[in-house]
Protein backbone atom coordinates (compact mmCIF):
# COMPACT_ATOMS: atom_id res chain seq x y z
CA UNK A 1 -18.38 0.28 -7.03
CA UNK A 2 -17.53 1.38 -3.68
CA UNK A 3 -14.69 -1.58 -3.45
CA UNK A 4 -13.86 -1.24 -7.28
CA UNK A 5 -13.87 1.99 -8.63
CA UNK A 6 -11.95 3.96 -5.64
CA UNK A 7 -9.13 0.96 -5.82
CA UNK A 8 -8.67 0.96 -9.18
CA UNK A 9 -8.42 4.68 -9.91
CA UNK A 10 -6.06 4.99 -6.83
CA UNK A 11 -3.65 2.43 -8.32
CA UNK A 12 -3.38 4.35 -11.77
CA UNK A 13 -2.98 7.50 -10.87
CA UNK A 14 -0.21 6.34 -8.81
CA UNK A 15 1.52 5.15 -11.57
CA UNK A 16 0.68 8.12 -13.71
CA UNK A 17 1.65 10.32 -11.00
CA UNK A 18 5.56 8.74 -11.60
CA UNK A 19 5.39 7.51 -7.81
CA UNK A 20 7.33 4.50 -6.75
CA UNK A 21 5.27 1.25 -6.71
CA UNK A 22 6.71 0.47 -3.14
CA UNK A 23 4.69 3.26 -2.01
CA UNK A 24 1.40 1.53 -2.68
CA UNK A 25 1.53 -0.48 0.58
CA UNK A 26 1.70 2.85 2.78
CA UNK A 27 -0.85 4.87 0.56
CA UNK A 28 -3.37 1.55 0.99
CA UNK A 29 -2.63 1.85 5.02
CA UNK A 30 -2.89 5.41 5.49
CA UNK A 31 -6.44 4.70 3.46
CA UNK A 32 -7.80 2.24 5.76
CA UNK A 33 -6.68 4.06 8.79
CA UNK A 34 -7.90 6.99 7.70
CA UNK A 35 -11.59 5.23 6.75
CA UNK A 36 -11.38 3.91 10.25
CA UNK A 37 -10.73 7.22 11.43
CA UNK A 38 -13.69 8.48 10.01
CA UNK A 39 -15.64 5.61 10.78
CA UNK A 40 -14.90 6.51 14.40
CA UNK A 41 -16.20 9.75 14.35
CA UNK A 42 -19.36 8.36 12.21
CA UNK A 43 -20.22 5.83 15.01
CA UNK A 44 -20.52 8.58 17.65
CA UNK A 45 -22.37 11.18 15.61
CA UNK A 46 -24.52 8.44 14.22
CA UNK A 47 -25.14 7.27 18.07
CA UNK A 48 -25.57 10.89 18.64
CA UNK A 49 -28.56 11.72 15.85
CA UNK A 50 -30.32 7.95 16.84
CA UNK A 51 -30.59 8.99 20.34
CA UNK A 52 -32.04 12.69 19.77
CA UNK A 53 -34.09 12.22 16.51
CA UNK A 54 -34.56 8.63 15.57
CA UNK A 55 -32.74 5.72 14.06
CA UNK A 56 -33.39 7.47 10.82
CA UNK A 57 -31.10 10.48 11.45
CA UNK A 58 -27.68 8.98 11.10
CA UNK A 59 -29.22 8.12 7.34
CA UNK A 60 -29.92 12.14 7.05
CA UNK A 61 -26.82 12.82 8.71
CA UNK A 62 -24.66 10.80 6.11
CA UNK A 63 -26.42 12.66 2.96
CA UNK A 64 -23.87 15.93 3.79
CA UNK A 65 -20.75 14.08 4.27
CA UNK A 66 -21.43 12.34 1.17
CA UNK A 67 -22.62 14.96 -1.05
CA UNK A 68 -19.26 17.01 -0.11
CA UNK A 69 -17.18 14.03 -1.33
CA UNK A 70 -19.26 14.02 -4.93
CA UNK A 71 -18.68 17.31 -5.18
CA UNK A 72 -14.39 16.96 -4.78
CA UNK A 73 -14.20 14.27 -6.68
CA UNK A 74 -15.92 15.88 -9.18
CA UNK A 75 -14.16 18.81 -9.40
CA UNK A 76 -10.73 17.69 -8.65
CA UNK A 77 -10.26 14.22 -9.66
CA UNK A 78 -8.94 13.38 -13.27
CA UNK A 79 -10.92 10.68 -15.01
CA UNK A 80 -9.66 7.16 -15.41
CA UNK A 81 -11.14 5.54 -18.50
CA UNK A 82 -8.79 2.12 -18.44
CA UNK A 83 -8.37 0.62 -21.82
CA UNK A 84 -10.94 2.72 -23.62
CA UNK A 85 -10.51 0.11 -26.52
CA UNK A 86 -12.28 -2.25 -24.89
CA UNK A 87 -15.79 -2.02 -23.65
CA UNK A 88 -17.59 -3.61 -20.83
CA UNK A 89 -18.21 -7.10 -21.91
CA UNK A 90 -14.86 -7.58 -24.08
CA UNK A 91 -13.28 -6.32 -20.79
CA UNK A 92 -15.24 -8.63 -18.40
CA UNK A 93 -14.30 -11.15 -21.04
CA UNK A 94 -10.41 -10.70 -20.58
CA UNK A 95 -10.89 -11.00 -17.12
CA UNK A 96 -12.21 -14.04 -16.93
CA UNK A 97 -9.53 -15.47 -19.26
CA UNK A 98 -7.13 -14.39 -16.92
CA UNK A 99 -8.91 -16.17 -13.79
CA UNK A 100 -9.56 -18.93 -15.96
CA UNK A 101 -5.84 -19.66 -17.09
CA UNK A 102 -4.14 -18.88 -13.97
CA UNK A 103 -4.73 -20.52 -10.65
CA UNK A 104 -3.09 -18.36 -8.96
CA UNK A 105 -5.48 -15.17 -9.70
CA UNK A 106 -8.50 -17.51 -9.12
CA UNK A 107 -7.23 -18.77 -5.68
CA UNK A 108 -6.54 -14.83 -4.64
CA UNK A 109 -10.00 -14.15 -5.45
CA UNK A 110 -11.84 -16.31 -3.77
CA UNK A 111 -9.29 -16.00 -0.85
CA UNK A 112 -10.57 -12.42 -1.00
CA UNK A 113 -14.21 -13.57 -1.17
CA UNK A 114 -14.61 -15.88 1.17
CA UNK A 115 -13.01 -13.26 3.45
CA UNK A 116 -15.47 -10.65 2.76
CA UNK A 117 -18.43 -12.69 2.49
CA UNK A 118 -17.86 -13.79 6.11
CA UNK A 119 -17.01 -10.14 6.99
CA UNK A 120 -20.70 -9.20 5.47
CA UNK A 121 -22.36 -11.27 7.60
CA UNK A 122 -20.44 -10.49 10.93
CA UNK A 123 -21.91 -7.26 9.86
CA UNK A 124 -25.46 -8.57 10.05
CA UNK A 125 -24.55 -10.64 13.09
CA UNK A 126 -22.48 -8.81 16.01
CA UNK A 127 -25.37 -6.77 16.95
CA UNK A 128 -27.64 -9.74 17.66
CA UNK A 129 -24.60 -11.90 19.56
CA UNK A 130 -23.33 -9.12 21.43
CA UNK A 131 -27.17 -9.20 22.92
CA UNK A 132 -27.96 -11.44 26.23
CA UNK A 133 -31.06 -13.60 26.21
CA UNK A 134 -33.32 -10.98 28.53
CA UNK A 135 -32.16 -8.29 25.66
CA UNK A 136 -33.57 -10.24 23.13
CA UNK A 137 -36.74 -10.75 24.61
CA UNK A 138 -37.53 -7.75 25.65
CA UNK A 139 -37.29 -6.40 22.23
CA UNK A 140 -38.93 -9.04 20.58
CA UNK A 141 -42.56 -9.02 19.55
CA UNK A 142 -43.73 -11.16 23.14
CA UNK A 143 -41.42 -8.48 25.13
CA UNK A 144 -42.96 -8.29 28.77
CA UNK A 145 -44.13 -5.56 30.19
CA UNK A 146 -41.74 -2.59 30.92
CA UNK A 147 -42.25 -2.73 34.62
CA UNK A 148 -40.85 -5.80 34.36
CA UNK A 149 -37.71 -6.40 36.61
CA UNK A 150 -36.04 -8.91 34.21
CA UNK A 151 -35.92 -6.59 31.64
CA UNK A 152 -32.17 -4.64 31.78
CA UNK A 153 -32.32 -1.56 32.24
CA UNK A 154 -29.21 -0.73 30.00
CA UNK A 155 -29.34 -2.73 26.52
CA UNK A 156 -26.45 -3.38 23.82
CA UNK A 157 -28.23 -1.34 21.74
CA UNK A 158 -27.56 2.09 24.11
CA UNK A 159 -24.15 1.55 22.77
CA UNK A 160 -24.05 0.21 19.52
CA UNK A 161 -22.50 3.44 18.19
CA UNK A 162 -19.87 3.14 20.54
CA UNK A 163 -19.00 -0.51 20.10
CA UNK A 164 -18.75 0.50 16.40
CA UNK A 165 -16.03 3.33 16.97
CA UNK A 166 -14.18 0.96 19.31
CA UNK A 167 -14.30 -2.01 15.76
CA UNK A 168 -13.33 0.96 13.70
CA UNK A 169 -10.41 1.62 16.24
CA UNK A 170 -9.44 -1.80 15.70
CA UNK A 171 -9.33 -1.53 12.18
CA UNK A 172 -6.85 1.29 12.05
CA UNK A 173 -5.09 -1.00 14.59
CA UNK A 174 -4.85 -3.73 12.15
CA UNK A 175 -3.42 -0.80 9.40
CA UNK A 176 -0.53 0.43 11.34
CA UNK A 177 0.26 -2.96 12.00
CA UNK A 178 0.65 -4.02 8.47
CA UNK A 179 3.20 -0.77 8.05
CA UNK A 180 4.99 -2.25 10.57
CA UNK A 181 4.90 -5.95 9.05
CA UNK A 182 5.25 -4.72 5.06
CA UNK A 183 8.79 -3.79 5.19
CA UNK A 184 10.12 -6.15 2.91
CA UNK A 185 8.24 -7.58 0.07
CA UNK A 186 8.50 -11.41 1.12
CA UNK A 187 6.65 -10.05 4.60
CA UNK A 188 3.95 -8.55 2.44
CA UNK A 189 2.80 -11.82 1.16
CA UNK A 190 3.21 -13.72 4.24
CA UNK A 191 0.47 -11.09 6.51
CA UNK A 192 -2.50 -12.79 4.66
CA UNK A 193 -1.57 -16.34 6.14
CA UNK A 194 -1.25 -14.42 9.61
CA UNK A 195 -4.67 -12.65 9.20
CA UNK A 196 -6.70 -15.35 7.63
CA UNK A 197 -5.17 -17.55 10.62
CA UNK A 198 -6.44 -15.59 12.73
CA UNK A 199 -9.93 -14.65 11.98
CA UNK A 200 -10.43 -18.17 11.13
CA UNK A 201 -9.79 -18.20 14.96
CA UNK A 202 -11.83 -15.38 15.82
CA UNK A 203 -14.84 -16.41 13.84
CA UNK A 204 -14.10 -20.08 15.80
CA UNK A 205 -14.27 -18.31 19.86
CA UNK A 206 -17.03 -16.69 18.85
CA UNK A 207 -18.93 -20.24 17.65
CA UNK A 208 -17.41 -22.01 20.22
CA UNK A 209 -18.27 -19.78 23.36
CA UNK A 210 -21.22 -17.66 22.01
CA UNK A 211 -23.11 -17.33 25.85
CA UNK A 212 -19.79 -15.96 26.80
CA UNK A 213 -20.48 -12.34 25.98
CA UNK A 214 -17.06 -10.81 27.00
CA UNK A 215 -15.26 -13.96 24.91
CA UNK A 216 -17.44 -12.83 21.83
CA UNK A 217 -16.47 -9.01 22.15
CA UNK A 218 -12.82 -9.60 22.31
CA UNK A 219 -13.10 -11.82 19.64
CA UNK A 220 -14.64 -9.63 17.36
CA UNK A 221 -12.10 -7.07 18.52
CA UNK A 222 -9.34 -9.25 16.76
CA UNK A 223 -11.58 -10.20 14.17
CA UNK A 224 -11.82 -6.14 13.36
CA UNK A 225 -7.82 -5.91 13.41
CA UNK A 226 -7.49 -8.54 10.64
CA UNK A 227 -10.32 -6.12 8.65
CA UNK A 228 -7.21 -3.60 9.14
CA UNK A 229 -4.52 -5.65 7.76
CA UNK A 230 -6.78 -7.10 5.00
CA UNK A 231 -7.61 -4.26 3.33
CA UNK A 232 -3.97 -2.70 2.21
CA UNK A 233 -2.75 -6.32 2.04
CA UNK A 234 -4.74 -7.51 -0.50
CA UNK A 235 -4.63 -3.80 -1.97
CA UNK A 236 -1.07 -4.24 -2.91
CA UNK A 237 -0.77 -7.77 -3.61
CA UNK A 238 -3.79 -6.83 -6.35
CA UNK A 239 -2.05 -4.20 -7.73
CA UNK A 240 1.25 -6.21 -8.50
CA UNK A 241 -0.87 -9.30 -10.05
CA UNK A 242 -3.61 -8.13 -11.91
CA UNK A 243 -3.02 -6.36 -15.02
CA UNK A 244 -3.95 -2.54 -15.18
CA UNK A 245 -6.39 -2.14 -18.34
CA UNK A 246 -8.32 -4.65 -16.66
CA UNK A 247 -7.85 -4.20 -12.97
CA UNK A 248 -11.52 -3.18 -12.22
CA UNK A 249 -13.20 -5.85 -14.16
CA UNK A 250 -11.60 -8.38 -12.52
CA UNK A 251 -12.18 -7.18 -8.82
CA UNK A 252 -15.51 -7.07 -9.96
CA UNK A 253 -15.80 -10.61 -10.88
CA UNK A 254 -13.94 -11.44 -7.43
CA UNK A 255 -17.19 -9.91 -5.86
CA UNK A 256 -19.63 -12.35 -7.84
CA UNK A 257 -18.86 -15.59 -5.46
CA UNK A 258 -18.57 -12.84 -2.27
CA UNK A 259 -22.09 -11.18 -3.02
CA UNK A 260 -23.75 -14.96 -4.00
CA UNK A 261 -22.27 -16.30 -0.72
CA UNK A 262 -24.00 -13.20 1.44
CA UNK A 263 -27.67 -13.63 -0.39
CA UNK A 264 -27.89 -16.98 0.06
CA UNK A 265 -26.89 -16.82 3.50
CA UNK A 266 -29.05 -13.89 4.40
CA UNK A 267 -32.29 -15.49 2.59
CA UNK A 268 -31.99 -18.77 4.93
CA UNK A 269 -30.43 -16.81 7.86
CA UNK A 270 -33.55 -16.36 9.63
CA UNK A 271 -33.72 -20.49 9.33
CA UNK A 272 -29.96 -20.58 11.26
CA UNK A 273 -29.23 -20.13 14.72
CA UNK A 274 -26.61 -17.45 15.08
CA UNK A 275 -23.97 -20.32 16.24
CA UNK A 276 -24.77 -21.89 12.94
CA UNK A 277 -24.16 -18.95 11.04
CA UNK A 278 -20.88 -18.03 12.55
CA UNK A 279 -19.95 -21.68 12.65
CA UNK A 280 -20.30 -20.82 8.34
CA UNK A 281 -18.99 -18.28 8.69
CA UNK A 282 -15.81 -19.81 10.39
CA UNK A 283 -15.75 -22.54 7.47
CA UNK A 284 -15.03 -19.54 5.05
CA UNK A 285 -12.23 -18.25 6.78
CA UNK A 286 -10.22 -21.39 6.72
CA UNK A 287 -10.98 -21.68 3.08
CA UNK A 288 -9.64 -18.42 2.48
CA UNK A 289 -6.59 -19.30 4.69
CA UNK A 290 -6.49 -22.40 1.88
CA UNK A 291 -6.97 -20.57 -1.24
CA UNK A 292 -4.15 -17.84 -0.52
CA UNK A 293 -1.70 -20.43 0.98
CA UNK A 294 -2.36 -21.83 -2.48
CA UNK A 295 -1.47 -18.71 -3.84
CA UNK A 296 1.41 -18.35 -1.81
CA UNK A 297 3.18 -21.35 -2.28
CA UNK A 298 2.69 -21.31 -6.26
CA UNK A 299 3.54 -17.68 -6.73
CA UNK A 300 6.71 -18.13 -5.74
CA UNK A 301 6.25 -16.10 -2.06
CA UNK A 302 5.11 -13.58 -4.23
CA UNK A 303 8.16 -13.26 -6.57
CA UNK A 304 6.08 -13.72 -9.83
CA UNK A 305 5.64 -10.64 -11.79
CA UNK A 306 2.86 -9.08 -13.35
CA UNK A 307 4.17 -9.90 -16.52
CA UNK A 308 4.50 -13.00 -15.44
CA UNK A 309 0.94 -13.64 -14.39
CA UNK A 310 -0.65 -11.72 -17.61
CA UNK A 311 1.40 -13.98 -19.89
CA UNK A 312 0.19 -17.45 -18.11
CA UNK A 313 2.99 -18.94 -19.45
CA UNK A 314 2.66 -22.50 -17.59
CA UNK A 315 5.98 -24.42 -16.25
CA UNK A 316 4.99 -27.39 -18.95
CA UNK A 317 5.01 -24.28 -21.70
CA UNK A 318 8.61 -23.36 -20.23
CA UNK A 319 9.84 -26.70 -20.29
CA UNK A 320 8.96 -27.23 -24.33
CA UNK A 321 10.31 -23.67 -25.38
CA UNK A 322 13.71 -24.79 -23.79
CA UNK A 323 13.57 -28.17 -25.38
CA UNK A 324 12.76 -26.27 -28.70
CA UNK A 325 16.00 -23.96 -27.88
CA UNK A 326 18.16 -27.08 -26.80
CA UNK A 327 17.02 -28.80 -30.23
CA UNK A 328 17.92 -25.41 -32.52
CA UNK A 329 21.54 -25.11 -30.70
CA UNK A 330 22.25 -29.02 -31.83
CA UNK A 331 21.14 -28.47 -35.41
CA UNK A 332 22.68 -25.12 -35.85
CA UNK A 333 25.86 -26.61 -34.65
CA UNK A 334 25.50 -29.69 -37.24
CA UNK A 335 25.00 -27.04 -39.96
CA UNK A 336 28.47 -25.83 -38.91
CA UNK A 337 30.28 -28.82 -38.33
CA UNK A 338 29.02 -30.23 -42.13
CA UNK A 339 29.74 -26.89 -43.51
CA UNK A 340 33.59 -27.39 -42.54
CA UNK A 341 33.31 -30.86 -44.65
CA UNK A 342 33.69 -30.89 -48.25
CA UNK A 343 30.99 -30.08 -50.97
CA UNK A 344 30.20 -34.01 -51.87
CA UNK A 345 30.02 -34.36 -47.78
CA UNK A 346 27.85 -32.00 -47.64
CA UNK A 347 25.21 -32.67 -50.46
């Protein structure tokens, strides 16, 4: 819902509101930086409340911030029902009629996917890689005692709300970036190749030179940038493509193959060294880089309408209507030309 719902209502109003569609790109940056913003400020009150009361307070902490926001949107927001004419399943229906007649859609989401399913588990995983060997012991289960000298006496996880602020800095990073790359509309479809290039290389560093603590920080640093250009990227691309009545439906389905890749990871991840895991999760950034240079290349650098898409007319389709139109022109012109001729001609 959270990566659904808030997207999709966005996108209509927008529309209903009479603003240009042009517009989307800068309303889906200020979003992210502004959620990075606030992620900021979350990290250090969250760091904050763990340190004085427990690493159950930032939990507590986030019930006011959230309760204010159900309370606006509530109040204030106007109610998006879609195509009320269809209902759930008939609209998960149409949306995977669309995926399933047109490649293109089907390559974007699982370009999206694999993107976010790797993103998941970074989540799960920077914590544990940003930690040295002598971290991990001591808070393990066989931990020495605390008298011990090998045991640091500053941890990773003094800071972990900080190192959070500093990703969520990178993320708004990665958003003013793509206002400065989006200017023209052929740029806007080329800053996925650039981002999925280079997390795939992020997520590689980070397999490749793992005991290299400062080489994994600065790679997740870039890593968190691409997060910043991903989000209004895709944002606008989705809102050209996929068709409005069932916009939410189908970035729903998207998140079936994202959510089945982060279960079955997480149930054998305890199984997988952490190099292991990033090495997957490496794998899954160069097949997003595949899928949406895929999408790329056959959308035309992104000159294919919406119309376009929802119609799935396929080149082969084209190719027979014009031959149908070619064969018309020559009979309607023999019609003519025996009309000229006498009657006897004629019968």
């Amino acid at each position: 819902l959270l990566f659904s719902a808030f997207e999709s209502w966005m996108v209509c109003e927008h529309h209903r509101q009479g603003f240009d569609g042009s517009l989307l790109g800068d309303t889906f940056a200020y979003a992210t930086f502004g959620n990075g913003l606030v992620a900021v400020l979350a990290g250090l009150i969250a760091n904050t409340a763990a340190d004085s009361y427990g690493f159950v307070a930032p939990f507590v902490v986030a019930i006011v911030p959230l309760s204010v926001v159900a309370v606006m949107v509530a109040s204030t927001w106007s109610e998006n029902y879609g195509n009320q004419q269809l209902n759930m399943l008939a609209s998960l229906g149409k949306g995977f009629d669309l995926i399933r007649r047109d490649s293109r859609i089907a390559a974007l989401g699982m370009g999206q996917s694999c993107f976010e399913g790797a993103m998941y588990t970074f989540v799960f995983m920077w914590t544990p890689a940003l930690k040295s060997d002598a971290e991990k012991l001591a808070e393990s289960a066989d931990a020495p005692a605390s008298g011990d000298s090998s045991v640091p006496s500053v941890t990773t996880s003094q800071y972990l709300g900080l190192i959070f602020a500093v990703f969520m800095v990178c993320v708004m990073v990665g958003s003013s970036f793509f206002k400065l790359l989006s200017a023209t509309k052929e740029n806007l479809y080329r800053i996925p190749l650039l981002l999925h290039g280079l997390a795939f290389c992020a997520m590689a560093s980070v397999t490749l030179f793992l005991e290299s603590k400062t080489v994994v920080y600065i790679s997740f640093l870039v890593f968190e940038c691409t997060v910043g250009l991903f989000y209004p990227a895709y944002g606008v691309i989705k809102s050209e493509k996929i068709p409005e009545d069932i916009r939410s439906a189908v970035m729903n389905i998207f998140r079936i193959p994202l959510n089945a890749f982060v279960v079955l990871l997480l149930l054998k991840i305890k199984f997988l060294s952490s190099q292991v895991v990033f090495f997957i999760c490496t794998m899954a950034h160069l097949v997003a880089l595949l899928c949406y240079a895929y999408f790329f290349v056959y959308s035309g650098k992104g000159a294919t309408s919406t119309s376009t898409i929802t119609g799935a007319t396929s080149a082969s389709e084209k190719e027979k209507l014009l031959s149908y139109g070619r064969q018309s022109s020559e009979l309607e012109m023999h019609l003519r030309e025996s009309s000229n001729g006498s009657k006897d001609e004629t019968v």
